[in-house]
Protein backbone atom coordinates (compact mmCIF):
# COMPACT_ATOMS: atom_id res chain seq x y z
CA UNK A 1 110.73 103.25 112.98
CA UNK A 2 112.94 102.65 116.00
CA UNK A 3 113.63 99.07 117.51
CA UNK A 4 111.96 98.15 120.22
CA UNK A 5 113.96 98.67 123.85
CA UNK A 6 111.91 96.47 125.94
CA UNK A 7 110.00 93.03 125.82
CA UNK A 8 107.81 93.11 122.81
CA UNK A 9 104.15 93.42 124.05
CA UNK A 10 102.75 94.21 120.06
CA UNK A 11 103.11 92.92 116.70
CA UNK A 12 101.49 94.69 113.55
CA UNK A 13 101.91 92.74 110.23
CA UNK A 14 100.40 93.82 107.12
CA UNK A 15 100.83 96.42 104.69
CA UNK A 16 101.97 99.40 106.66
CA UNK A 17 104.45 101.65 106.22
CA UNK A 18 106.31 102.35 109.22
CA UNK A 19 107.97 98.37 109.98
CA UNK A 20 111.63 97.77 111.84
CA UNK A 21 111.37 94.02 111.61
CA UNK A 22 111.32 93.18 108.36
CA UNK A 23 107.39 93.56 107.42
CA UNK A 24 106.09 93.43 110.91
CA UNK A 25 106.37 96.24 113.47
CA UNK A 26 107.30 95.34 116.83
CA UNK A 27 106.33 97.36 119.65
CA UNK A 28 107.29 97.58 123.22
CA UNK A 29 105.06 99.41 126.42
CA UNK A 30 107.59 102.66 125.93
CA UNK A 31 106.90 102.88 122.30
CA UNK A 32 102.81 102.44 122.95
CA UNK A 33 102.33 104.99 125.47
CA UNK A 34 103.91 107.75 123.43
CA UNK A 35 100.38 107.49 121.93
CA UNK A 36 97.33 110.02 122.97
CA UNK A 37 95.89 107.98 125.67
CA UNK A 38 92.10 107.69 126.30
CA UNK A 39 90.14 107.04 129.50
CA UNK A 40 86.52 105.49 128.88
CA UNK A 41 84.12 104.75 132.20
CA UNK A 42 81.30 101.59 131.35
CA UNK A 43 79.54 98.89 131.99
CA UNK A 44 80.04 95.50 130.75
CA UNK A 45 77.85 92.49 130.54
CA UNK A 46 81.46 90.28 132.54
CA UNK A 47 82.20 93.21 134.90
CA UNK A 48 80.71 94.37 138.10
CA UNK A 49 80.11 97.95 137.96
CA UNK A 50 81.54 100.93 136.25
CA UNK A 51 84.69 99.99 135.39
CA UNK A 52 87.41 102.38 133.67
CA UNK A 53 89.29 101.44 130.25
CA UNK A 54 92.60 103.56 129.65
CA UNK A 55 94.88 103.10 126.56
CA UNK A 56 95.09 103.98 122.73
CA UNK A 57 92.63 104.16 120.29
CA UNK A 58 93.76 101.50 117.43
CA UNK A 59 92.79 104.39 114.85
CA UNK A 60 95.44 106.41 116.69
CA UNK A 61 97.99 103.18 116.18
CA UNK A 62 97.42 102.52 112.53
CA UNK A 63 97.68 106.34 111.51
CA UNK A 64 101.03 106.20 113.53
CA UNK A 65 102.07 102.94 111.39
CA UNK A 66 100.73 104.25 107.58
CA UNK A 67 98.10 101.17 106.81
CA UNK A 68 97.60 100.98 103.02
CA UNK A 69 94.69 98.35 103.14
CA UNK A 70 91.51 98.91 104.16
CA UNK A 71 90.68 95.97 106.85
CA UNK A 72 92.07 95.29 110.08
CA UNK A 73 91.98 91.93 112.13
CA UNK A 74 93.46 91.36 115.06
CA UNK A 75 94.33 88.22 116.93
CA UNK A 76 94.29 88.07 121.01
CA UNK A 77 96.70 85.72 122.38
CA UNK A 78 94.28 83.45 122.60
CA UNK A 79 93.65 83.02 118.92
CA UNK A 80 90.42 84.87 118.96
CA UNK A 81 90.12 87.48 116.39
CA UNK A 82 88.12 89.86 114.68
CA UNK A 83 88.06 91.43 111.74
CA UNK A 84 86.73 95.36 110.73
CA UNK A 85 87.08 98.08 108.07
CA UNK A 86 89.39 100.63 108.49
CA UNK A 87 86.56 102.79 107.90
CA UNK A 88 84.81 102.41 111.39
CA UNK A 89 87.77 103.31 113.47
């Protein structure tokens, strides 16, 4: 996997295949958007309105990156986290 050329705005540690810092990957905006990107229109219980979502779909990400395990948490900034099967993406 190529190095990011930007300011790192990802970090994927685990076991996946495709790493190019050590066991992480690191991932800049560039590297992200060369993704299939998504648009979804909703409702949310903190938003006024229909509001649209555009980005990635994380299935889209870890097939990109070659998970071996079979769960998947992720940690916001923030600290908070969840946790799901690879199965449901």
């Amino acid at each position: 996997m190529i190095e990011p050329g930007a300011e790192v705005i990802l970090e994927v540690e685990g076991t996946i295949r495709d790493t190019n810092a050590g066991d992480r990957s690191l991932l800049d905006r560039a590297m992200l958007d060369q993704l299939s990107q998504r648009e979804l229109r909703t409702s949310t219980v903190v938003t006024d309105g229909i509001n649209k979502f555009e980005g990635f779909l994380l299935r889209d990400l870890l097939e990109a990156l070659g998970p071996e395990g079979d769960k998947v948490v992720a940690t916001a900034l923030n600290d908070y986290f969840g946790k799901m099967g690879t199965d449901v993406l």
